[in-house]
Protein backbone atom coordinates (compact mmCIF):
# COMPACT_ATOMS: atom_id res chain seq x y z
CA UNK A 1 0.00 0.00 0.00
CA UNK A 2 2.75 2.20 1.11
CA UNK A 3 4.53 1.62 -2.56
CA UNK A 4 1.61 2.15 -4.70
CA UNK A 5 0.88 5.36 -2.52
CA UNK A 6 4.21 6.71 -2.79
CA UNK A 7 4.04 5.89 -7.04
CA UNK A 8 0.63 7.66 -7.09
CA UNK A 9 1.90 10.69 -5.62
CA UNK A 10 5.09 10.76 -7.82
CA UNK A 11 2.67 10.69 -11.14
CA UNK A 12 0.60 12.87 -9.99
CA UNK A 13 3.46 15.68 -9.11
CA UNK A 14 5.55 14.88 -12.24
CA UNK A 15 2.02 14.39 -14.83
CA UNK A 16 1.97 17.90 -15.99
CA UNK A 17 5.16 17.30 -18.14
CA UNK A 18 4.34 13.83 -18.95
CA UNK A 19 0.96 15.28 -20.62
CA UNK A 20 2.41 18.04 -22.18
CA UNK A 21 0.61 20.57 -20.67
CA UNK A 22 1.45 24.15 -21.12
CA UNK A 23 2.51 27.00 -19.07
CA UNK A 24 -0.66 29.01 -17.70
CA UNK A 25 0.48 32.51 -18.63
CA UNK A 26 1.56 34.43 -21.48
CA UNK A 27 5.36 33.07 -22.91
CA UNK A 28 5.60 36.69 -23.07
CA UNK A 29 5.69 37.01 -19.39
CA UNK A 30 8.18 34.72 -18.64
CA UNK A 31 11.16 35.27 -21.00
CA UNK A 32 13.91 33.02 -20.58
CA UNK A 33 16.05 34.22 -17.97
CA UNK A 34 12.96 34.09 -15.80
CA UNK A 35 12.16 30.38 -16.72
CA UNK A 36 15.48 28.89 -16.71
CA UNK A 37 16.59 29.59 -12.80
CA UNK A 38 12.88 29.21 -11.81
CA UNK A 39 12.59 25.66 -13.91
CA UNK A 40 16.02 24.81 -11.99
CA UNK A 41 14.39 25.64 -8.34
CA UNK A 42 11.39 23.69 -9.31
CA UNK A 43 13.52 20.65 -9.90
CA UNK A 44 14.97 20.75 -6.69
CA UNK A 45 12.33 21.15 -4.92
CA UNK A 46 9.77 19.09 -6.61
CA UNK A 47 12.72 16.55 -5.39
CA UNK A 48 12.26 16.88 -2.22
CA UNK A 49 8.56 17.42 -1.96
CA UNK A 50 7.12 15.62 -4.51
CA UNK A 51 3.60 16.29 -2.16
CA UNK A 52 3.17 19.64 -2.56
CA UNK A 53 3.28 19.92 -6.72
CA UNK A 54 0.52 16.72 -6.06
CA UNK A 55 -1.71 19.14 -4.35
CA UNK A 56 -1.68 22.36 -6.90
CA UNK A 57 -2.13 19.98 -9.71
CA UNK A 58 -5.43 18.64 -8.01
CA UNK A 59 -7.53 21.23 -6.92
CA UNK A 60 -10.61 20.56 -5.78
CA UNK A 61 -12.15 23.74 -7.13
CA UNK A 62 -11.63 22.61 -10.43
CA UNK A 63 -13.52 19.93 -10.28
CA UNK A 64 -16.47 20.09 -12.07
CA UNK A 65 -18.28 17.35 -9.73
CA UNK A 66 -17.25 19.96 -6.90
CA UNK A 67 -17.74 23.30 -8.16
CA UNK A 68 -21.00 22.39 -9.90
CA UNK A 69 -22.84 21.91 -6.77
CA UNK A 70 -21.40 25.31 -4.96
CA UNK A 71 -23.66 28.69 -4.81
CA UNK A 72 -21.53 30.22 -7.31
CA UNK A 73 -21.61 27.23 -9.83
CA UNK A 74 -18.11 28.37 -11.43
CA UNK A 75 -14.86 27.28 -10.49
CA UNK A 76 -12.85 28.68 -7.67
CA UNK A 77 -9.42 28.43 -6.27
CA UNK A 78 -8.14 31.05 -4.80
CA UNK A 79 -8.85 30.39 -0.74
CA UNK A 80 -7.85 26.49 -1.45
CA UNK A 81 -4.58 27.83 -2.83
CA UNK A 82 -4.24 30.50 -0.12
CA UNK A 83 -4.56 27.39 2.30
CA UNK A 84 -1.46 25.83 1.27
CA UNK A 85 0.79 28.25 2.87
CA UNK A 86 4.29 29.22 1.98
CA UNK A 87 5.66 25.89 0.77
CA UNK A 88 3.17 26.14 -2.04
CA UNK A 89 5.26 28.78 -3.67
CA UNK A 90 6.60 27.11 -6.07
CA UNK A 91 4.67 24.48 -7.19
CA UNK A 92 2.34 27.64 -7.83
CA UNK A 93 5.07 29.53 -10.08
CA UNK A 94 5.77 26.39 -11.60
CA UNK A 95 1.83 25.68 -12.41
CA UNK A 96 1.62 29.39 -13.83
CA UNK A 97 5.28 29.48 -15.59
CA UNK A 98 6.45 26.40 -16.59
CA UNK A 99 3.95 22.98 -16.07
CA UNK A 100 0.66 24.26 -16.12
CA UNK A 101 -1.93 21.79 -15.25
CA UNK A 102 -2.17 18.18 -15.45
CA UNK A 103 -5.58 18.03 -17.60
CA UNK A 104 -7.56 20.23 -20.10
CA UNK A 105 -9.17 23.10 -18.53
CA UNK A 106 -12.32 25.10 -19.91
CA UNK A 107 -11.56 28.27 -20.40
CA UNK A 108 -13.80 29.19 -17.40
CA UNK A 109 -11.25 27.12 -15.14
CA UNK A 110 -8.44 28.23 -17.01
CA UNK A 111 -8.91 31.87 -15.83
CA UNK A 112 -10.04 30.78 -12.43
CA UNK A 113 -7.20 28.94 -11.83
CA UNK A 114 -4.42 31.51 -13.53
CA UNK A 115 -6.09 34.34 -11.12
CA UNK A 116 -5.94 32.28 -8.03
CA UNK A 117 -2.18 31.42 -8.58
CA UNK A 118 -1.63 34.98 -8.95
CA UNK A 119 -3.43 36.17 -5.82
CA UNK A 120 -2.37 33.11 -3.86
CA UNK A 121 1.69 33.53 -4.88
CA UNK A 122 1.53 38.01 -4.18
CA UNK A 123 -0.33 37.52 -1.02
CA UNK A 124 2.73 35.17 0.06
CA UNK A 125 4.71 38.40 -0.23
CA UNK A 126 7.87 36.22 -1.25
CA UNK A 127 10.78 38.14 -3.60
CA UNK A 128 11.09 34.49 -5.30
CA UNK A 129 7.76 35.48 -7.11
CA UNK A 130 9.22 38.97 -8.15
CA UNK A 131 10.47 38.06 -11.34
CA UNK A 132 7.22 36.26 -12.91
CA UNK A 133 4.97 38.73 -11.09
CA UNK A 134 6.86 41.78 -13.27
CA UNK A 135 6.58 39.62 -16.81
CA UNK A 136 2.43 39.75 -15.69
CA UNK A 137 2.23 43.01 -14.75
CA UNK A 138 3.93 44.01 -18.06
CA UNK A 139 1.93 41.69 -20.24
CA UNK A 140 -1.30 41.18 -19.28
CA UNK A 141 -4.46 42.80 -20.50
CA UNK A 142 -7.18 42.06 -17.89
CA UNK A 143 -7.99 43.96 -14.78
CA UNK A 144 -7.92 41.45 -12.09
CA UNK A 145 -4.88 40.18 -13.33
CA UNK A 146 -3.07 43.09 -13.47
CA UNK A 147 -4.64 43.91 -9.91
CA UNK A 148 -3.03 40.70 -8.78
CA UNK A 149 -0.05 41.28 -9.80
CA UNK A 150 0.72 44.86 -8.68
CA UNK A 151 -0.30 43.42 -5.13
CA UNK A 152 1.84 40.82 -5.13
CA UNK A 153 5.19 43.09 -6.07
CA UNK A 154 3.19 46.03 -3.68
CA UNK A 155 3.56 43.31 -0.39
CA UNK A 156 7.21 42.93 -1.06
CA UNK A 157 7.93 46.63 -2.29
CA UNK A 158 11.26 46.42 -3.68
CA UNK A 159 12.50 50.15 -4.91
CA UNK A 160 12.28 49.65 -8.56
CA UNK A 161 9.20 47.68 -8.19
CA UNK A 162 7.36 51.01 -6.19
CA UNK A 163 8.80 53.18 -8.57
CA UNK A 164 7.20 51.01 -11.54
CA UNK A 165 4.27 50.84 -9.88
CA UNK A 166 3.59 55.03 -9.67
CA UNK A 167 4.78 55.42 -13.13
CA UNK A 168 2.42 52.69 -14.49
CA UNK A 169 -0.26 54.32 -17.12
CA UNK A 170 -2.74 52.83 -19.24
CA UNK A 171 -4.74 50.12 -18.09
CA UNK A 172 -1.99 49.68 -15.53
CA UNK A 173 -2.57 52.72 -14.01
CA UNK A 174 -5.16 51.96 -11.73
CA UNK A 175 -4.79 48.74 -10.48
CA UNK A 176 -1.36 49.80 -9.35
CA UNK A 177 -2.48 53.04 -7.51
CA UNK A 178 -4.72 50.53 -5.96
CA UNK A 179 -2.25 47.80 -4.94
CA UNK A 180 0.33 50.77 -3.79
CA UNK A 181 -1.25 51.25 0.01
CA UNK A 182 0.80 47.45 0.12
CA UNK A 183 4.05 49.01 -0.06
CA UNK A 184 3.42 50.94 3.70
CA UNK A 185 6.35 52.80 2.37
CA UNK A 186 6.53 56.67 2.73
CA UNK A 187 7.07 57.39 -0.66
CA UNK A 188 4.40 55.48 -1.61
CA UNK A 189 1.73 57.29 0.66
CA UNK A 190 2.97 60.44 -0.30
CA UNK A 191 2.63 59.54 -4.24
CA UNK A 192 -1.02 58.47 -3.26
CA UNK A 193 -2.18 61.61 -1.57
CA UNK A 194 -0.43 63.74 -4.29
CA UNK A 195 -2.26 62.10 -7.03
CA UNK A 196 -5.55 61.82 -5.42
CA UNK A 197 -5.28 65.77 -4.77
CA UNK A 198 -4.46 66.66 -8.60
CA UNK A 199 -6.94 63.97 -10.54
CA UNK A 200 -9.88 64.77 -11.88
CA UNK A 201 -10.12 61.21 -13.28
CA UNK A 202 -13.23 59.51 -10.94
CA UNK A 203 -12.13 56.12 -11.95
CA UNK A 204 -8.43 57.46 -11.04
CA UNK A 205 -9.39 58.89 -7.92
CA UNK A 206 -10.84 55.84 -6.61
CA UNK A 207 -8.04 53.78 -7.55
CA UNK A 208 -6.15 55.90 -5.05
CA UNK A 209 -8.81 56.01 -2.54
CA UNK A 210 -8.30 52.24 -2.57
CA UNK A 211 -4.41 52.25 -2.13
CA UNK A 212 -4.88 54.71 0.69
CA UNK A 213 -7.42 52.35 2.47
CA UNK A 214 -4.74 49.39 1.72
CA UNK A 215 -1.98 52.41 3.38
CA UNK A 216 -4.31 53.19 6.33
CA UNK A 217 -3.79 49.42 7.95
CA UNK A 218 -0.09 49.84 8.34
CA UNK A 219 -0.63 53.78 9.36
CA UNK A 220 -2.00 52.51 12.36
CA UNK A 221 1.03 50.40 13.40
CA UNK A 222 3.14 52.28 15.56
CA UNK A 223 6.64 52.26 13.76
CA UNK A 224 4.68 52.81 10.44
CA UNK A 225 2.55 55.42 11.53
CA UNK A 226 5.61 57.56 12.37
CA UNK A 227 7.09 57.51 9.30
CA UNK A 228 3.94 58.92 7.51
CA UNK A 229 4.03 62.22 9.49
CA UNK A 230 0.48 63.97 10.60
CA UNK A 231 0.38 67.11 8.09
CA UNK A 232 0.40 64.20 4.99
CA UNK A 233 -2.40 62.31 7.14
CA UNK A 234 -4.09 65.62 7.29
CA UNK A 235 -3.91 66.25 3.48
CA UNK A 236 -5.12 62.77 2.97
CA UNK A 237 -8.23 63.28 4.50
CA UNK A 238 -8.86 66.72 2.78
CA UNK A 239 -8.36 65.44 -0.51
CA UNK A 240 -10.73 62.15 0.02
CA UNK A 241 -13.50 64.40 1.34
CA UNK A 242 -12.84 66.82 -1.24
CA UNK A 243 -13.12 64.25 -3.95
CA UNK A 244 -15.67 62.44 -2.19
CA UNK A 245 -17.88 66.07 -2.06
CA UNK A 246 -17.21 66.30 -6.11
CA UNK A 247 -17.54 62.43 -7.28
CA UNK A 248 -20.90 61.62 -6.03
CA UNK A 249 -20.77 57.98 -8.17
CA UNK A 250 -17.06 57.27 -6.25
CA UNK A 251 -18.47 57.83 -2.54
CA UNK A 252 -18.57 54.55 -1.40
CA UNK A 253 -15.12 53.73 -2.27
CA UNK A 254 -14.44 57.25 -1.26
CA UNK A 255 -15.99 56.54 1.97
CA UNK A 256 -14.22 53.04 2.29
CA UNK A 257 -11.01 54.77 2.26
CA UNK A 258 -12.15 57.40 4.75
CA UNK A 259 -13.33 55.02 7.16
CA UNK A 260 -10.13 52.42 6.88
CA UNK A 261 -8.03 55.86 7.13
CA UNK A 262 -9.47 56.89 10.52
CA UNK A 263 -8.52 59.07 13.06
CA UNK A 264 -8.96 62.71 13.87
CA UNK A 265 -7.39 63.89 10.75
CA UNK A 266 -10.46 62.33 8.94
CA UNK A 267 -13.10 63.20 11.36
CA UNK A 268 -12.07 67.06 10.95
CA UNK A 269 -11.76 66.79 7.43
CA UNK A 270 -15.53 64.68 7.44
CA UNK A 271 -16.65 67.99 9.67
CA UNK A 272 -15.08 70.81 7.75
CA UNK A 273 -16.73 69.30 4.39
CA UNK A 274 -19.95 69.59 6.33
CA UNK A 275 -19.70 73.17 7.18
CA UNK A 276 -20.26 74.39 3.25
CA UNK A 277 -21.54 70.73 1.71
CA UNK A 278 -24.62 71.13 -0.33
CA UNK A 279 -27.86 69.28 1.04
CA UNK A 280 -27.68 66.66 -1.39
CA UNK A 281 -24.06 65.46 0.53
CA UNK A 282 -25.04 66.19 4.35
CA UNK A 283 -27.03 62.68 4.95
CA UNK A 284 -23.13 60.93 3.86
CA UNK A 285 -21.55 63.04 5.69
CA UNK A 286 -23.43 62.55 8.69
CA UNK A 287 -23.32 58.85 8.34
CA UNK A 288 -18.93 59.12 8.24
CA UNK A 289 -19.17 61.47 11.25
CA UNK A 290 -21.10 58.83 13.25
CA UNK A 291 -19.14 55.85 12.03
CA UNK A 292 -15.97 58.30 12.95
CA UNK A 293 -17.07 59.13 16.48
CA UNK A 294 -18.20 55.84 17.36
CA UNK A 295 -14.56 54.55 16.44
CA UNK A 296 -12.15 57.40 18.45
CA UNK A 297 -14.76 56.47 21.26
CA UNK A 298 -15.74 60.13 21.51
């Protein structure tokens, strides 16, 4: 039993280049001197834990006996990847990379399962990933991929990567303003608050509304929260409420970021909007007062 266990496992970790299967994301995003150290890593470590490549090449979300029967009815991977920890790393680059999976997907499970690698391997926050997160965050073409991506190389924050990040345009502009809060890096917060007080983009401004509600968690930790000094928290919160006065279709994410922000710089900022708001605005504003009080205990 033992034997045929052990034999079962092995096929199942080595199948995906027995079947031929191909890499999950665009060749494009993994030039070769990405693939050929990462393909070398994989080796060893597939050596050693044979296991772990037998789990990411048999999800149970992908399963169309499992998914089926699930609210959503679609496939879904992402929290069964997320589940696997840190020693999933990469058996998850390797999936997206260089293996891909073990049987035909649809191409319903195909994006399902490329997205969930993504989210699952940035949220690890692990400079391995760096190099294959940059090839997808210069190649790809959808939104919650590119979202992915600039989260994963926000959570490990490497210079050039920030830098990249607040120079991205296009359709890569706003899913890295979003992902940029990650970085809890000065320079980062300050790009945020500049931008979000000279757009006049709404879809823009709530992409930075979103970063600075990503930002506002690591504000509040005491060795990050001094290095982002009060007169920037200050401006922060004028410029949200100020946007979130003009944007009327952006409040709620507006209003998300206020509320994850926090504090007393916000709660002025919510009350000096008030002071000159028009009618239309005063029921909101009301409402972030409240939720603001009721947090500061005041």
């Amino acid at each position: 039993m033992k034997i045929s266990t052990a034999l079962a496992t092995l096929s199942l970790a080595t199948l995906p280049a027995l079947a031929g299967a191909s890499p999950l994301l665009d060749p494009r995003a993994v030039p070769d001197e990405v693939s050929r150290p990462l393909a070398a890593a994989v080796r060893a470590d597939r050596a050693r834990r044979p296991d772990a490549y037998g789990r990411v090449a048999d999800l149970e979300g992908l399963r169309p006996e499992f998914y089926r029967r699930t609210r959503a009815g679609r496939p879904s991977v992402a929290l069964e990847l997320r589940g696997m920890g840190p020693e999933a790393l990469l058996p998850m680059l390797d999936a997206l990379a260089l293996s891909g999976y073990p049987r035909a997907l649809s191409a319903e499970e195909g994006a399902a399962l490329r997205l969930g690698l993504l989210e699952a391997v940035g949220n690890l926050g692990d400079a391995r990933s760096l190099p294959v997160l940059r090839g997808v965050f210069a190649t790809a073409a959808e939104a919650p991929e590119l979202r992915a991506a600039a989260r994963g190389l926000a959570r490990v924050c490497q210079d050039a990567d920030r830098r990249a990040l607040m120079g991205a345009t296009g359709v890569r502009r706003d899913p890295a303003a979003a992902a940029l809060g990650l970085c809890a890096h000065p320079e980062a917060a300050q790009w945020l608050v500049a931008q979000l007080e000279a757009t006049a983009d709404p879809a823009h401004a709530a992409a930075l509304a979103a970063g600075l509600a990503e930002s506002a968690s690591s504000w509040a930790r005491p060795g990050a929260r001094s290095a982002v000094d009060v007169p920037l928290r200050v401006r922060a919160a004028r410029a949200l409420l100020r946007r979130w006065r003009e944007l009327p279709a952006q409040r709620d994410a507006l209003g998300v970021a206020a509320l994850s922000m926090g504090g007393a710089e916000v709660l002025a900022a919510v009350r000096e909007a008030a002071r000159d708001a028009p009618a239309e605005a005063q029921p909101g504003l009301r409402v972030l007062e409240r939720a603001l009080v009721r947090d500061l205990g005041r």
